[in-house]
PDB file of N, CA and C in Angstrom:
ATOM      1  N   UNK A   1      93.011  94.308  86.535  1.00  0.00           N
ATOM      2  CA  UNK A   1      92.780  92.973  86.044  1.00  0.00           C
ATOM      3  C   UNK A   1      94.010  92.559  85.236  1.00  0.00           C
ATOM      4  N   UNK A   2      94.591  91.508  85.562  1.00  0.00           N
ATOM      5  CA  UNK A   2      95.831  90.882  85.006  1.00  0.00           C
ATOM      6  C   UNK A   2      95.083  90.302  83.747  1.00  0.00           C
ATOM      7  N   UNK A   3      96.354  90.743  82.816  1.00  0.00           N
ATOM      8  CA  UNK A   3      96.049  89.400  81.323  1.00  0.00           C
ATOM      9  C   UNK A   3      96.351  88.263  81.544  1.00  0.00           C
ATOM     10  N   UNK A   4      96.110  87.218  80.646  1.00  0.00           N
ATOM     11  CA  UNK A   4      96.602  85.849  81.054  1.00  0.00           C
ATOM     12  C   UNK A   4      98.020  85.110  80.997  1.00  0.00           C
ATOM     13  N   UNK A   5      98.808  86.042  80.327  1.00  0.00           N
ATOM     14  CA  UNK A   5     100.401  85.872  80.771  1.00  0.00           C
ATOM     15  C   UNK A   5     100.760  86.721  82.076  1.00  0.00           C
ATOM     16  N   UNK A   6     100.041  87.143  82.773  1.00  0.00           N
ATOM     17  CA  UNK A   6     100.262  87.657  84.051  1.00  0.00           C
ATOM     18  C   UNK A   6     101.170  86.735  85.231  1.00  0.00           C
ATOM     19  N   UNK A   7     102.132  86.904  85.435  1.00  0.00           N
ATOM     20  CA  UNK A   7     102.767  86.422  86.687  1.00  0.00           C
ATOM     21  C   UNK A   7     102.298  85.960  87.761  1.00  0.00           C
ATOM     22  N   UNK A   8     101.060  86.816  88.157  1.00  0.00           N
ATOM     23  CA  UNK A   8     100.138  86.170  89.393  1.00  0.00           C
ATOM     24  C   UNK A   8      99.378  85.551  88.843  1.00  0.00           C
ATOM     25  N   UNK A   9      99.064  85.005  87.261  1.00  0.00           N
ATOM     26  CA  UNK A   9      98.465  83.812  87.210  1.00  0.00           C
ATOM     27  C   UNK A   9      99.377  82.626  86.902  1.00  0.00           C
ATOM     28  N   UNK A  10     100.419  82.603  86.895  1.00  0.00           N
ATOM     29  CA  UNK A  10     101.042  81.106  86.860  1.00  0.00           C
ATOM     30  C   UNK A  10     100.731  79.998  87.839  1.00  0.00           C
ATOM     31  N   UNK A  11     100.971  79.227  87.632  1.00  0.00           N
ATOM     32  CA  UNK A  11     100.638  78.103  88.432  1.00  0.00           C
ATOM     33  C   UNK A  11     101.375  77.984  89.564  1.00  0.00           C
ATOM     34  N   UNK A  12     100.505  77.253  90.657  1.00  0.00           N
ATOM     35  CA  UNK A  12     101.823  77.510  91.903  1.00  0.00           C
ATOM     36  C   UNK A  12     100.928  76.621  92.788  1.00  0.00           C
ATOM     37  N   UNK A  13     101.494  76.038  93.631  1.00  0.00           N
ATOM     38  CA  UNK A  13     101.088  74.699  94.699  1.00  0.00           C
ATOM     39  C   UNK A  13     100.360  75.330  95.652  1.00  0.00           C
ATOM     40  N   UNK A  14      99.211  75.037  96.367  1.00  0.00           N
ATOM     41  CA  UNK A  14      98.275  75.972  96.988  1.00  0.00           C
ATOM     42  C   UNK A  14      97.638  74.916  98.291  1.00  0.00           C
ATOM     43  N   UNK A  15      96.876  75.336  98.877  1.00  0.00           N
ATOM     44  CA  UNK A  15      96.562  74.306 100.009  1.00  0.00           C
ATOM     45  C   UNK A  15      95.176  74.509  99.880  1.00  0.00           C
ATOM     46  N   UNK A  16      94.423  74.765  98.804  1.00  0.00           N
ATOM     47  CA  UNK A  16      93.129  75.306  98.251  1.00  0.00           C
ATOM     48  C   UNK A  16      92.795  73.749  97.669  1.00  0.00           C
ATOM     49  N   UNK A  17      91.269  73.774  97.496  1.00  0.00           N
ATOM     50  CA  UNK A  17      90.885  72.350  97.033  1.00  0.00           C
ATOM     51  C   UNK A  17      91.586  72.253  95.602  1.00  0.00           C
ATOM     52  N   UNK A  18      90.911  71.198  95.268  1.00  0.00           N
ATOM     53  CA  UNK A  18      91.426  70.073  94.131  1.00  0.00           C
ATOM     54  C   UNK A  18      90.392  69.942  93.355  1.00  0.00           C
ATOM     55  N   UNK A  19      90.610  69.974  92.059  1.00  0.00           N
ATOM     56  CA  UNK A  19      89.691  68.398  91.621  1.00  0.00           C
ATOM     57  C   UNK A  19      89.655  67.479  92.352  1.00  0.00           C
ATOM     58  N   UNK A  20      90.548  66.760  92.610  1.00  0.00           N
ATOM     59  CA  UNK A  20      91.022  65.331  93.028  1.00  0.00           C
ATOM     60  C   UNK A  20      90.269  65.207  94.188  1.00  0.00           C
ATOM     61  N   UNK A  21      90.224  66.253  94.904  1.00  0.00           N
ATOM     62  CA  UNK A  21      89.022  66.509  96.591  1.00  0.00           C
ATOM     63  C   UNK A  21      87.746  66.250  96.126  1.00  0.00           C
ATOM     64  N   UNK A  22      87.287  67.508  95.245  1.00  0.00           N
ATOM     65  CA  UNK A  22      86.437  67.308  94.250  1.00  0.00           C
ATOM     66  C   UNK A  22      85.375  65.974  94.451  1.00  0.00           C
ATOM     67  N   UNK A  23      86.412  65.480  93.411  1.00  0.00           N
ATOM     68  CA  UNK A  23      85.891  63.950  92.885  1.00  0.00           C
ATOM     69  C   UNK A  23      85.838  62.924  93.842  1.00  0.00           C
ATOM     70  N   UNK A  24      86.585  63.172  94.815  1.00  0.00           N
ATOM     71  CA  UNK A  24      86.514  62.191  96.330  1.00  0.00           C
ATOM     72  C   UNK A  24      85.359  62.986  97.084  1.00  0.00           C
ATOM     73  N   UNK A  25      85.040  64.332  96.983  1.00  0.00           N
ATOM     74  CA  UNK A  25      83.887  64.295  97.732  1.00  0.00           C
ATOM     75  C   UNK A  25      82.371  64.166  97.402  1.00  0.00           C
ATOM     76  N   UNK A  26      82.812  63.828  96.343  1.00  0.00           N
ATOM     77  CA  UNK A  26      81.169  63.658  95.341  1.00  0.00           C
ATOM     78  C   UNK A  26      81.289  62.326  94.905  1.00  0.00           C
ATOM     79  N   UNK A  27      81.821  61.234  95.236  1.00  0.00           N
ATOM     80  CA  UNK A  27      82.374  59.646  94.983  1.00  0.00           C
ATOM     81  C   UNK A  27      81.921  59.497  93.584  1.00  0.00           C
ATOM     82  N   UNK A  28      82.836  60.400  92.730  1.00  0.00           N
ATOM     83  CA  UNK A  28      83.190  59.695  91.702  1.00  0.00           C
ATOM     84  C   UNK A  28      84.611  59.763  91.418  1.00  0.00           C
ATOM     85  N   UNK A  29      84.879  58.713  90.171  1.00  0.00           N
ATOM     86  CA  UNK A  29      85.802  58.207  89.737  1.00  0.00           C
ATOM     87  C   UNK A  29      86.804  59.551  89.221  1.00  0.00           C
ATOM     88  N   UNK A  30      88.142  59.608  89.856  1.00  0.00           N
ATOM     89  CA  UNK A  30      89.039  60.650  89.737  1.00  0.00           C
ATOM     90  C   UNK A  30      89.276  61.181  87.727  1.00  0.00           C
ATOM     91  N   UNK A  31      89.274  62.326  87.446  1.00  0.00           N
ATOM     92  CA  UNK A  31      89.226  62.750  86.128  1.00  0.00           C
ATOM     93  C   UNK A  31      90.422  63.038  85.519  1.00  0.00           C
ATOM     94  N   UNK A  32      91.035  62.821  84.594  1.00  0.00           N
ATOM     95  CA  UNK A  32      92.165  62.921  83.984  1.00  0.00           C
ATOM     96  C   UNK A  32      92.111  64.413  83.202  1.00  0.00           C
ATOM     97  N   UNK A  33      92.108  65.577  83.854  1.00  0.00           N
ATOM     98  CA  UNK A  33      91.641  67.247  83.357  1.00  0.00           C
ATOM     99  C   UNK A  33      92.779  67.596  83.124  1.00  0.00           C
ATOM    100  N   UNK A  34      93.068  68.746  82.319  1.00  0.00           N
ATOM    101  CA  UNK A  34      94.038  69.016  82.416  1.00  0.00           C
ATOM    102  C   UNK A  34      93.692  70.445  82.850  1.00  0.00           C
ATOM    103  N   UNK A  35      94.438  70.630  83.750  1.00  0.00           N
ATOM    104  CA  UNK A  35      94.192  72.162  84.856  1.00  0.00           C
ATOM    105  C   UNK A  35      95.118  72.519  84.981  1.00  0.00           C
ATOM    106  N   UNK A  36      94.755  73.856  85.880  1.00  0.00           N
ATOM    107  CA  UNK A  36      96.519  74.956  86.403  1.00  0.00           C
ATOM    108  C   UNK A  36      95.467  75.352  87.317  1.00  0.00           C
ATOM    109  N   UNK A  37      96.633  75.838  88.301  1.00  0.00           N
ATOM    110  CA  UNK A  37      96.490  76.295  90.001  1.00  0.00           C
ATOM    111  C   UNK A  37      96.789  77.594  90.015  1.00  0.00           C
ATOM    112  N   UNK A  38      96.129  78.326  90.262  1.00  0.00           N
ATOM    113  CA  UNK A  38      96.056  80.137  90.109  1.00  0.00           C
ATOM    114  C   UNK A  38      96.662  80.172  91.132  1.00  0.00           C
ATOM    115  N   UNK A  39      97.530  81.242  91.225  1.00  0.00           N
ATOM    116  CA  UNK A  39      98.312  81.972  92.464  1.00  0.00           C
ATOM    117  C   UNK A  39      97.574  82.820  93.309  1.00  0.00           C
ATOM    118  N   UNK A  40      96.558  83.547  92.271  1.00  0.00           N
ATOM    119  CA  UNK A  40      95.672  84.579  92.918  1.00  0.00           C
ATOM    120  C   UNK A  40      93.830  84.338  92.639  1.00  0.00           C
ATOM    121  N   UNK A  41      93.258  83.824  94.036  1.00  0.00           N
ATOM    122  CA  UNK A  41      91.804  83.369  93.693  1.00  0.00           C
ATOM    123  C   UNK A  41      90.763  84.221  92.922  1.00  0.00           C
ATOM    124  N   UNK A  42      91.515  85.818  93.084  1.00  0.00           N
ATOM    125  CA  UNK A  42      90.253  86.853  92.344  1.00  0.00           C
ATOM    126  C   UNK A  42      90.454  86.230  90.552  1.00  0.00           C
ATOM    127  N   UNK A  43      92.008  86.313  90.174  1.00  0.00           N
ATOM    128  CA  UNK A  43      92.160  86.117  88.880  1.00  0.00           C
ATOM    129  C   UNK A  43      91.242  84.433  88.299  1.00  0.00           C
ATOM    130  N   UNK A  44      91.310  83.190  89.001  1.00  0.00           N
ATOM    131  CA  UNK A  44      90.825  82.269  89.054  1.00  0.00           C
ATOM    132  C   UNK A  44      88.930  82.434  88.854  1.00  0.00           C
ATOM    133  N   UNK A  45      88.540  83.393  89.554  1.00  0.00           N
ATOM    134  CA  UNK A  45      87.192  83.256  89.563  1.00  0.00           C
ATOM    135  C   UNK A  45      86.733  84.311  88.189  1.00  0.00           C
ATOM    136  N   UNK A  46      87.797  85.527  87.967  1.00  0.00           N
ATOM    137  CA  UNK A  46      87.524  85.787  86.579  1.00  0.00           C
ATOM    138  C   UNK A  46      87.759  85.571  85.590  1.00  0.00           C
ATOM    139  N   UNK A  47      88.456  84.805  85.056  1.00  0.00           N
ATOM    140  CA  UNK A  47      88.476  83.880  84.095  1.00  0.00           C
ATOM    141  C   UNK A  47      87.660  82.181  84.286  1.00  0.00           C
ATOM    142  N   UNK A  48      86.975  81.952  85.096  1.00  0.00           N
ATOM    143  CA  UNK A  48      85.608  81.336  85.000  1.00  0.00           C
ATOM    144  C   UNK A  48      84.446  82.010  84.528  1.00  0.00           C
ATOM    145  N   UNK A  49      84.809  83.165  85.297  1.00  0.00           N
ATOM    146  CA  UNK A  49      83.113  84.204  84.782  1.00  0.00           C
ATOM    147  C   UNK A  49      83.362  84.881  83.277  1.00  0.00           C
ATOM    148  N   UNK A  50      84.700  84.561  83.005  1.00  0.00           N
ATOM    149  CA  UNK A  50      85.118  85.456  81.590  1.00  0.00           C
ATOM    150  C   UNK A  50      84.958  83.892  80.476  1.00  0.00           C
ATOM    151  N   UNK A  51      84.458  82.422  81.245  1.00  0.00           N
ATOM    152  CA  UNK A  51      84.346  81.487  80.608  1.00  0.00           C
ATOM    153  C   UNK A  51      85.420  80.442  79.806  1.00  0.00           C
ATOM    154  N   UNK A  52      86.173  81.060  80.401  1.00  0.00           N
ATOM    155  CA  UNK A  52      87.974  79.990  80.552  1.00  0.00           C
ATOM    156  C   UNK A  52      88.184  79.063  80.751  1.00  0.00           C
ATOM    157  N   UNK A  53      86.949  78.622  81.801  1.00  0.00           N
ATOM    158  CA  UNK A  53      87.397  77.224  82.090  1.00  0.00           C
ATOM    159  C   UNK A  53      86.198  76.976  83.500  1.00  0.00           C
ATOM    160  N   UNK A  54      86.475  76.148  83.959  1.00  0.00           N
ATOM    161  CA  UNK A  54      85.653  75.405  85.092  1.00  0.00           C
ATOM    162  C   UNK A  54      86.357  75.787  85.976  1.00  0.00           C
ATOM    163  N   UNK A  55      86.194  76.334  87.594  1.00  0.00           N
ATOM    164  CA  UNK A  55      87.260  77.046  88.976  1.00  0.00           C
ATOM    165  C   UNK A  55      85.869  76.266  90.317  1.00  0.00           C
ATOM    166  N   UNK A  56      87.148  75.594  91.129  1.00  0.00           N
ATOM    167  CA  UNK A  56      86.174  75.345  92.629  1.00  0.00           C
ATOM    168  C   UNK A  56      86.372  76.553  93.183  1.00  0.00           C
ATOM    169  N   UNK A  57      85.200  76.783  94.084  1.00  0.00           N
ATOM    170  CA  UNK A  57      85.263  78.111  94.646  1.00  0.00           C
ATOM    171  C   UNK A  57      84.581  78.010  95.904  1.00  0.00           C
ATOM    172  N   UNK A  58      84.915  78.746  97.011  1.00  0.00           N
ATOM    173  CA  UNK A  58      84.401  79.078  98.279  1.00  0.00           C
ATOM    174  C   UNK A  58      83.019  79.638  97.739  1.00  0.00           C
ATOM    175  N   UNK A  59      82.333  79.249  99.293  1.00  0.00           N
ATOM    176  CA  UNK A  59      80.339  79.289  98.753  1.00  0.00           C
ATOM    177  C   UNK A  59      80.914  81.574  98.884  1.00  0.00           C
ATOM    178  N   UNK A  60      81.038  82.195  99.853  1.00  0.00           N
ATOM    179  CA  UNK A  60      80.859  83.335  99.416  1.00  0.00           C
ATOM    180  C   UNK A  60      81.807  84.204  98.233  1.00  0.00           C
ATOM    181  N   UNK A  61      82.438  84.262  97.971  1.00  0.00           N
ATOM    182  CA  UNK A  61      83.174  84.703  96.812  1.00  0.00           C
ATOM    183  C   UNK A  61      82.173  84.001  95.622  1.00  0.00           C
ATOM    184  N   UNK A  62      81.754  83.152  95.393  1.00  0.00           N
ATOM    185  CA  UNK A  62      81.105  82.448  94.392  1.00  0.00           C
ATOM    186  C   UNK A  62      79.921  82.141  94.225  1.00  0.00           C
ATOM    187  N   UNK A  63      78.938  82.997  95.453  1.00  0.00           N
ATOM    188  CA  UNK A  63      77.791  83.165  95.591  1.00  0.00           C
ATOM    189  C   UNK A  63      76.885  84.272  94.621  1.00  0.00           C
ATOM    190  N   UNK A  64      77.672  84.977  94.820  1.00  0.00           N
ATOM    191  CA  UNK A  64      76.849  86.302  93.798  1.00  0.00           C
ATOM    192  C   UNK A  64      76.805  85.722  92.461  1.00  0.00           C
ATOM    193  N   UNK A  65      78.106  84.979  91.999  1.00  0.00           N
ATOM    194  CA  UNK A  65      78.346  85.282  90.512  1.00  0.00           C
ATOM    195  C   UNK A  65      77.373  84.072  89.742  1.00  0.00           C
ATOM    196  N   UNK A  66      76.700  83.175  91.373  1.00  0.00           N
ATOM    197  CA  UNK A  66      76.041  81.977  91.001  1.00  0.00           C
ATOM    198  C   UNK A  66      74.225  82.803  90.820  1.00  0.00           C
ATOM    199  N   UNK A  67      74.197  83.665  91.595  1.00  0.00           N
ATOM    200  CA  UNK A  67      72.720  84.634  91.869  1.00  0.00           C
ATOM    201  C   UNK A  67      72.645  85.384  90.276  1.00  0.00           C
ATOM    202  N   UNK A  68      74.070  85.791  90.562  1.00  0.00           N
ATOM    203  CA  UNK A  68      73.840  86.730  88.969  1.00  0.00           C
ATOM    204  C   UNK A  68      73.493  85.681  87.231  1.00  0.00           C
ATOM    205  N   UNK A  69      74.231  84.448  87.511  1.00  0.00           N
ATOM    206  CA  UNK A  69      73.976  83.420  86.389  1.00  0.00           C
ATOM    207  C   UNK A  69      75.438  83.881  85.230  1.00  0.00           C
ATOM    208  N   UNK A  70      76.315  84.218  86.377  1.00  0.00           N
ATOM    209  CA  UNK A  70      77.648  84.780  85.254  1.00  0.00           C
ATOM    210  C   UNK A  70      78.158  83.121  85.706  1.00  0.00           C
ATOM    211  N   UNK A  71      78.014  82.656  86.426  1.00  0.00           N
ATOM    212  CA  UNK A  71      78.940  80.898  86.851  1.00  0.00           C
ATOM    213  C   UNK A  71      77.212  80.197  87.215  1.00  0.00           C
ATOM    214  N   UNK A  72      77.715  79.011  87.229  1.00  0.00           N
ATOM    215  CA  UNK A  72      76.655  78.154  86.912  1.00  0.00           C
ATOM    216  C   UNK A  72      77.132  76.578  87.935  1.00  0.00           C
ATOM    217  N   UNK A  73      76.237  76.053  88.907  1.00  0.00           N
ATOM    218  CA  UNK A  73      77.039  75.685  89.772  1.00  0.00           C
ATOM    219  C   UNK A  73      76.489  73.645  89.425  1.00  0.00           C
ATOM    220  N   UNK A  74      77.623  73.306  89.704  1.00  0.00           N
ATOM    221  CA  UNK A  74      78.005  71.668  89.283  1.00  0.00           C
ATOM    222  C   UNK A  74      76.698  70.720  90.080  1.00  0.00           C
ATOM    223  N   UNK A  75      76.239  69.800  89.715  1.00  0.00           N
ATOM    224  CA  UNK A  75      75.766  68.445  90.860  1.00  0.00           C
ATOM    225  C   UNK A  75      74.679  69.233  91.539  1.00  0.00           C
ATOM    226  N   UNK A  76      74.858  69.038  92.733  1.00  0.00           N
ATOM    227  CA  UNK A  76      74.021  69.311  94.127  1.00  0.00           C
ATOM    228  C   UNK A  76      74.312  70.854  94.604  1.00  0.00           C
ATOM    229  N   UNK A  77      75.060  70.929  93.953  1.00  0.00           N
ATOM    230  CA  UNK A  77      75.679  72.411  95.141  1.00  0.00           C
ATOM    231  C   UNK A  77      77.233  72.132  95.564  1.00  0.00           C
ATOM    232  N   UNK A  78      77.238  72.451  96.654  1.00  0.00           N
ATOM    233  CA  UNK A  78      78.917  72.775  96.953  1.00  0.00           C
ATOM    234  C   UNK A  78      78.616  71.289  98.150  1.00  0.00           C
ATOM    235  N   UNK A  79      80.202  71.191  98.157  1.00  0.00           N
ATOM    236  CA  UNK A  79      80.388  70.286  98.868  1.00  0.00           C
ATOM    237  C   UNK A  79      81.631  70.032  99.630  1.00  0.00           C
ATOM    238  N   UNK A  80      81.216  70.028 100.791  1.00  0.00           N
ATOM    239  CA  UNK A  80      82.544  69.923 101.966  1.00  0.00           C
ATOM    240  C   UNK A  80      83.820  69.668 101.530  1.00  0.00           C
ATOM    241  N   UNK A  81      85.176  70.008 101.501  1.00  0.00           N
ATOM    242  CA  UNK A  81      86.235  69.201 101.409  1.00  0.00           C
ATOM    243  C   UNK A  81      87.177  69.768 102.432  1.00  0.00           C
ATOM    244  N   UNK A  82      87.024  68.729 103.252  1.00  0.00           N
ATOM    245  CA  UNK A  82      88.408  68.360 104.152  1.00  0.00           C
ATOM    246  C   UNK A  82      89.769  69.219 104.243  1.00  0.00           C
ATOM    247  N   UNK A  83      89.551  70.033 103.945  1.00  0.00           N
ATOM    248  CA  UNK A  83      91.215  71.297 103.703  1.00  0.00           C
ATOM    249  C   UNK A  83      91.361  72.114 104.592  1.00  0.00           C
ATOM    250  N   UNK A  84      92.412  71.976 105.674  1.00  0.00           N
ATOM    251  CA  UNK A  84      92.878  72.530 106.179  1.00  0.00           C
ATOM    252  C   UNK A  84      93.370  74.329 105.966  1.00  0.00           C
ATOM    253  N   UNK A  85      93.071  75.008 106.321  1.00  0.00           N
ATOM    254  CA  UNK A  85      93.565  76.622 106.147  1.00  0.00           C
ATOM    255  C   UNK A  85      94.082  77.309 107.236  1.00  0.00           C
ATOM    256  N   UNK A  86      94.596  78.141 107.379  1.00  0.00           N
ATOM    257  CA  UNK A  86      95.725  78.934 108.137  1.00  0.00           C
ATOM    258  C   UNK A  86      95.857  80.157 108.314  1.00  0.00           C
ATOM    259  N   UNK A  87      96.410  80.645 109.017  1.00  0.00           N
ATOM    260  CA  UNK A  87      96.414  82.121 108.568  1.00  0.00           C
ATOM    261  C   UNK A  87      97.423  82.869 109.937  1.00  0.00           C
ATOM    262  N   UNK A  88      98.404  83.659 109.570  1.00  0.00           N
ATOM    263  CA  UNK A  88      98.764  83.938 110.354  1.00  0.00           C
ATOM    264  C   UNK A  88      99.444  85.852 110.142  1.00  0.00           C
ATOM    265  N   UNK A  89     100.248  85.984 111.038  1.00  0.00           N
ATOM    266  CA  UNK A  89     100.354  87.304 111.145  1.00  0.00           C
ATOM    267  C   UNK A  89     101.914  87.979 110.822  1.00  0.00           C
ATOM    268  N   UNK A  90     102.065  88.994 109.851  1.00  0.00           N
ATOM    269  CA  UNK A  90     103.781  88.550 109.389  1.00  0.00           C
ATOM    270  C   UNK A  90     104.354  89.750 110.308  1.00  0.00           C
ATOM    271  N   UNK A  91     105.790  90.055 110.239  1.00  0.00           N
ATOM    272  CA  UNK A  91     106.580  91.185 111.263  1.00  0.00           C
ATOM    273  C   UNK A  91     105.470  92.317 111.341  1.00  0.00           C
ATOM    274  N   UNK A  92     105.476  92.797 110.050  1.00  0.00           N
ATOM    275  CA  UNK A  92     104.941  94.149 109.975  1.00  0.00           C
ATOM    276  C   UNK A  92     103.322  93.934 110.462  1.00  0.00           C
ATOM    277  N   UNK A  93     101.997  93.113 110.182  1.00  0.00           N
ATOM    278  CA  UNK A  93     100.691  92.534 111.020  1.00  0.00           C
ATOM    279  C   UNK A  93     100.872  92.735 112.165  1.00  0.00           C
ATOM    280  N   UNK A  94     102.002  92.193 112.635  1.00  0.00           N
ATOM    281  CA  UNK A  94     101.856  91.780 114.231  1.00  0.00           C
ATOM    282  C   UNK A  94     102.181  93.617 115.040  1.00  0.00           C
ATOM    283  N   UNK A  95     102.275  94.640 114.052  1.00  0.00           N
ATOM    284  CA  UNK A  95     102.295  95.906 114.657  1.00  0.00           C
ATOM    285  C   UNK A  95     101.452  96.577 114.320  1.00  0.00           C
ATOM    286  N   UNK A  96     100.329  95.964 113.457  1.00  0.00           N
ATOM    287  CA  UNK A  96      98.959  96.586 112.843  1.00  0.00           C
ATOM    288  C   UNK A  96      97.718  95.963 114.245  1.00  0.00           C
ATOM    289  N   UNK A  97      97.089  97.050 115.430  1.00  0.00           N
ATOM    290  CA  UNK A  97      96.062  96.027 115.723  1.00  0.00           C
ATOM    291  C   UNK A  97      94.735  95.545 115.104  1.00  0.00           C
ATOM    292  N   UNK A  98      94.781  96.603 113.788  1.00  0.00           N
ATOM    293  CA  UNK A  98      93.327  96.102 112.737  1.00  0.00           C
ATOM    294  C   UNK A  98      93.841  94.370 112.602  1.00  0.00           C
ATOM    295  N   UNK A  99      95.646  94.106 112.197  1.00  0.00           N
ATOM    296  CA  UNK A  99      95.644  92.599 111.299  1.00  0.00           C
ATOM    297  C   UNK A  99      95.263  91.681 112.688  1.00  0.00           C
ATOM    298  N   UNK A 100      95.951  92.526 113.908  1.00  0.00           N
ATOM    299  CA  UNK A 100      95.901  91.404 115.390  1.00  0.00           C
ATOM    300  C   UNK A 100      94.492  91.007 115.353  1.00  0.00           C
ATOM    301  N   UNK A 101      93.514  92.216 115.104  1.00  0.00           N
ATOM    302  CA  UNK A 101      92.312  91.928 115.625  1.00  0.00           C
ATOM    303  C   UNK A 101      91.153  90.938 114.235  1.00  0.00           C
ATOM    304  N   UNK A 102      91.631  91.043 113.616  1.00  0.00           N
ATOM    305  CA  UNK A 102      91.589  90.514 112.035  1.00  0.00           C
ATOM    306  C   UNK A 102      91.455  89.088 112.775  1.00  0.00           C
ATOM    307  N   UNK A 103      92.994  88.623 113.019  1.00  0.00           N
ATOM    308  CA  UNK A 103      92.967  87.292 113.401  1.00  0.00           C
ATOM    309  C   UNK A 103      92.302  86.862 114.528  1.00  0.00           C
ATOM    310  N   UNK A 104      92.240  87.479 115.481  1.00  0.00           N
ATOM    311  CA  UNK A 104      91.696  87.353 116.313  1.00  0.00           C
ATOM    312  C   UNK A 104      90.367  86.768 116.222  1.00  0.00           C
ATOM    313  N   UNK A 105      89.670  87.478 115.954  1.00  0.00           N
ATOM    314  CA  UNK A 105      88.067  87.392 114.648  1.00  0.00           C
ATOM    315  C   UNK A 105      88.526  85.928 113.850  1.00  0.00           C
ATOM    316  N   UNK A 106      89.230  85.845 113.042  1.00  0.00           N
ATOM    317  CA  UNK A 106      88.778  84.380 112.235  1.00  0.00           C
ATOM    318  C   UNK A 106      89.656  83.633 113.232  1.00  0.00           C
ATOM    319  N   UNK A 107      90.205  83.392 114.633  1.00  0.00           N
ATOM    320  CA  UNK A 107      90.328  82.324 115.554  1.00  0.00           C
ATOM    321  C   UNK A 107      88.955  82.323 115.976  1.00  0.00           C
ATOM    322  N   UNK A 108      88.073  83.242 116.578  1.00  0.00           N
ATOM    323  CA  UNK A 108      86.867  82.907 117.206  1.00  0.00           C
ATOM    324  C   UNK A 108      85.590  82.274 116.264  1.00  0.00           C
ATOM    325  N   UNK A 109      85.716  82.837 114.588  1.00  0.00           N
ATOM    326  CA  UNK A 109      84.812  82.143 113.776  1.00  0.00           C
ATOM    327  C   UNK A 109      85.248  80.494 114.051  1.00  0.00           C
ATOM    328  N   UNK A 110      86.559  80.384 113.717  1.00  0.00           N
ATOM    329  CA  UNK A 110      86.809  78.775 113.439  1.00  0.00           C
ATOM    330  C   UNK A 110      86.471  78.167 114.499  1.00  0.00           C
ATOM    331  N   UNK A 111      86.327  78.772 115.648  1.00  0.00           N
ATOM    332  CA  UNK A 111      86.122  77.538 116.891  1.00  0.00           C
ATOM    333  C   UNK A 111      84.552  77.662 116.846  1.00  0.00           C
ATOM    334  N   UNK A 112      83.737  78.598 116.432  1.00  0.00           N
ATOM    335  CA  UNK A 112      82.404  78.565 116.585  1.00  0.00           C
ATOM    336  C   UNK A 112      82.341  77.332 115.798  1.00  0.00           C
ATOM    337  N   UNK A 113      82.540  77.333 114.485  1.00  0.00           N
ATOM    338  CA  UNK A 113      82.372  76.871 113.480  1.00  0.00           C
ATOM    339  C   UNK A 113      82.453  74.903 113.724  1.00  0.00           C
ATOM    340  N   UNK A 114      83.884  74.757 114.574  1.00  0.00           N
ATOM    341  CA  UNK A 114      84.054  73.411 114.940  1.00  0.00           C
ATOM    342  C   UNK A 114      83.665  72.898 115.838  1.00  0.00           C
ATOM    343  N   UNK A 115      82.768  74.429 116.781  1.00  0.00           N
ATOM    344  CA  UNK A 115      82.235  73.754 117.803  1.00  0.00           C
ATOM    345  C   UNK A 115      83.062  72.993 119.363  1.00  0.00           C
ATOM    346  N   UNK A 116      82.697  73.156 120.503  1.00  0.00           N
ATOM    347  CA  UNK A 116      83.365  72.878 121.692  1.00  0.00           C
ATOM    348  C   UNK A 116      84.028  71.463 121.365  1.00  0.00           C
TER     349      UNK A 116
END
């Protein structure tokens, strides 16, 4: 567990939701917060559960800690946002067939998922 001057928690530009998604997907009026963008999502979700601050979170990573009553969940529940994700395979993956088959597996979830 990193402290909070930890390097992998600095802030850093991410393709992970927003507030700003957030607040556009629940139609309200955008919030003037003042936040930081975790580099690393485990550190992000423990320092919510360590009570740091408020973190959006994917429904499974953030499911237990909502069952256990360590996070406490906003509105309605979770809610769709529009974000694109990726994932691909680097020199050294592409000679692992666990990472080939890895991807392989979340290409066939995503098309279930979006449907023919």
């Amino acid at each position: 567990m990193g402290r909070p001057d930890d390097p992998r928690r600095r802030p850093t530009q991410q393709g992970w939701a927003t507030w700003e998604d957030w607040f556009e997907a629940v139609g309200r009026p955008r919030s003037e917060l003042r936040q930081q963008t975790y580099f690393n999502y485990t550190f992000l979700l423990e320092d919510a559960v360590a009570g740091m601050g408020l973190a959006i979170g994917c429904r499974r990573p953030v499911a237990q800690h909502l069952e256990s009553g360590a996070l406490v969940g906003v509105g309605d529940g979770f809610v769709d946002i529009d974000r694109p994700q990726y994932a691909r395979l680097t020199e050294r993956g592409r000679g692992r067939p666990a990472a080939r088959q890895y991807l392989e597996f979340l290409d066939e979830m995503t098309r279930r998922l979006d449907g023919p």
